[in-house]
Protein backbone atom coordinates (compact mmCIF):
# COMPACT_ATOMS: atom_id res chain seq x y z
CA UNK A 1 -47.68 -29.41 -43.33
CA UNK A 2 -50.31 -30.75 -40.85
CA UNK A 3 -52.90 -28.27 -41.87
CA UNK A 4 -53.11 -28.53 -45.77
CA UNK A 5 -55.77 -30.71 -45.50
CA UNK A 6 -58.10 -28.69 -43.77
CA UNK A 7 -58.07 -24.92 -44.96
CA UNK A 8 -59.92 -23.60 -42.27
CA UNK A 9 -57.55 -24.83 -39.42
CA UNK A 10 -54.93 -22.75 -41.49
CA UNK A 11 -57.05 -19.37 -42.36
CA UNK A 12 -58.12 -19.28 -38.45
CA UNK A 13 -54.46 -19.65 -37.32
CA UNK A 14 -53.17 -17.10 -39.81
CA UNK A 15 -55.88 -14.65 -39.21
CA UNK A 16 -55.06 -15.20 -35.12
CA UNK A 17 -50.84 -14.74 -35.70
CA UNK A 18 -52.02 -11.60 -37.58
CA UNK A 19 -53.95 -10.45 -34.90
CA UNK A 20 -51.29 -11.43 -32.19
CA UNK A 21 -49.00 -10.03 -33.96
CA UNK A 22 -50.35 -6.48 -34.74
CA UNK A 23 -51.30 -6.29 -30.61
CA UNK A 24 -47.53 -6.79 -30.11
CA UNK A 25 -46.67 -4.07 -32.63
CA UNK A 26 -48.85 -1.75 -30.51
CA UNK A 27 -48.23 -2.44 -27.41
CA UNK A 28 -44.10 -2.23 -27.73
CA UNK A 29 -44.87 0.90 -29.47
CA UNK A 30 -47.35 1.59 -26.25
CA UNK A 31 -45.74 0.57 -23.43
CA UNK A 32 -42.63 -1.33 -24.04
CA UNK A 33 -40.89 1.50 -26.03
CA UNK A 34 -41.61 4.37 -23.95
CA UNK A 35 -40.65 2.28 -20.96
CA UNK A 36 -36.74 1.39 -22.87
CA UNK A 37 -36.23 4.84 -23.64
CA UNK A 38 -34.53 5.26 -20.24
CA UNK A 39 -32.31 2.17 -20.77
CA UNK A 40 -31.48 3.35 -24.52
CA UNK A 41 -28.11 5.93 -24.89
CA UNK A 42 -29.00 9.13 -26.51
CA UNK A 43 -32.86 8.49 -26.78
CA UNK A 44 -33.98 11.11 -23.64
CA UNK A 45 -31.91 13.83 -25.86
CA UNK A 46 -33.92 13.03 -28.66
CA UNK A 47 -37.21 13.00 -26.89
CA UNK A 48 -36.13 16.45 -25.21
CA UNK A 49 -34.73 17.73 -28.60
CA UNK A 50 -38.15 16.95 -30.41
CA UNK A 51 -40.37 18.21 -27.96
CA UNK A 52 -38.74 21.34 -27.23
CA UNK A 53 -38.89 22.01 -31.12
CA UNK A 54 -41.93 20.94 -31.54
CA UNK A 55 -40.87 18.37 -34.56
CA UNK A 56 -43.51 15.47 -35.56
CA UNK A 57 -41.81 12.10 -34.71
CA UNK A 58 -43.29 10.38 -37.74
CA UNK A 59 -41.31 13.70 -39.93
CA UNK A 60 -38.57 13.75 -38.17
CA UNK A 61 -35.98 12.25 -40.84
CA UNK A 62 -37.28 14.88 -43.49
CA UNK A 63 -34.42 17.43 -44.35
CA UNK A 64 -37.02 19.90 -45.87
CA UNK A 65 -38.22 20.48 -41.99
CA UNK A 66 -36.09 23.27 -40.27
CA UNK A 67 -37.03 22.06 -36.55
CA UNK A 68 -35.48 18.28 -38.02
CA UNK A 69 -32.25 19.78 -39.16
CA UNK A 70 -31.58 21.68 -35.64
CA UNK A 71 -32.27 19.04 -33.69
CA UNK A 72 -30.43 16.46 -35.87
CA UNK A 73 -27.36 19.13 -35.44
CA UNK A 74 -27.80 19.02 -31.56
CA UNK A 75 -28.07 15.51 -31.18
CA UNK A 76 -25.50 15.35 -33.55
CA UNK A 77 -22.78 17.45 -31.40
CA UNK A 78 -24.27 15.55 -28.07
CA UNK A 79 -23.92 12.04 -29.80
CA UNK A 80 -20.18 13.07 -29.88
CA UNK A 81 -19.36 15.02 -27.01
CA UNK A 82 -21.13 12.26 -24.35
CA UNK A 83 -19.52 8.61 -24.33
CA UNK A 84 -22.62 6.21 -23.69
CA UNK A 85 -21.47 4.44 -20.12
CA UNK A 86 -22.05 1.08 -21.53
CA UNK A 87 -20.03 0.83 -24.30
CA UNK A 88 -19.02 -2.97 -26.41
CA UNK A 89 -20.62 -6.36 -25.98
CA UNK A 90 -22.75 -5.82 -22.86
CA UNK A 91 -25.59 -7.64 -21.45
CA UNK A 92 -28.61 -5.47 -23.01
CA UNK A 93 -27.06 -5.32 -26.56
CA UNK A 94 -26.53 -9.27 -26.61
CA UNK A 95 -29.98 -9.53 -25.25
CA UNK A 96 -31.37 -7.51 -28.05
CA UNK A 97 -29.62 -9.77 -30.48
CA UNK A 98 -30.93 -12.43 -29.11
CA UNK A 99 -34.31 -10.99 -28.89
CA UNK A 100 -34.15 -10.31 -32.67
CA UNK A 101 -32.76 -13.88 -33.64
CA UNK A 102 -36.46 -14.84 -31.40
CA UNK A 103 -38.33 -12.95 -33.26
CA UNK A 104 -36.95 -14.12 -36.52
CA UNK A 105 -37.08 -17.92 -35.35
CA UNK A 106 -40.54 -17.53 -34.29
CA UNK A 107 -41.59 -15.99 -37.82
CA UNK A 108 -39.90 -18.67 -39.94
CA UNK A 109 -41.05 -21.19 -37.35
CA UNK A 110 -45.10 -20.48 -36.82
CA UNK A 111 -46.13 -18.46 -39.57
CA UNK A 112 -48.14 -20.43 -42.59
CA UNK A 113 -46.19 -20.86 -45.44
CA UNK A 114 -47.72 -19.87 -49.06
CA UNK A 115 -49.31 -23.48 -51.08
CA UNK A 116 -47.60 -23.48 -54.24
């Protein structure tokens, strides 16, 4: 590695990745998510389903919560009853594959690796 000869070169670009990368964090959880929700099957019943029953996003998944179990039962029956129109291999499922493999890449590639 280039930069195990001078520490603070490495602490500087750790601390900035770190930085970078929490900004990303919140602003896909900001902006970017918000903005796929209307390109994502199923996710404006959920959003309806959770605001008209007043359920906590960050609880949702917890069976002890009534409002969780009757909206996991509607989206449930709607998840069934409505075929998404983009169904299979299409263009923004590969491209969110791709995006992953990225992201992974990216990690593996530019983060600093521990000194043993």
């Amino acid at each position: 590695m280039q930069n195990e000869n001078n520490p603070v070169m490495s602490k500087k670009k750790g601390w900035t990745i770190l930085i970078i990368s929490l900004f990303m964090v919140y602003l896909f959880g900001v902006s970017i998510g918000p903005w796929l929700q209307q390109y994502i099957y199923g996710m404006e019943e959920i959003v309806a389903v959770m605001e008209a029953n007043d359920i906590d996003g960050g609880a949702y998944y917890y069976t002890e919560i009534e409002g969780a179990a009757d909206g996991y039962a509607y989206l449930d029956q709607s998840m069934r009853f409505f075929a998404p129109e983009h169904y299979g291999l299409t263009l923004p499922f590969i491209s969110g594959i791709i995006i992953c493999l990225l992201i992974l890449y990216s990690g593996f590639r530019f983060l600093p690796r521990s000194c043993d």
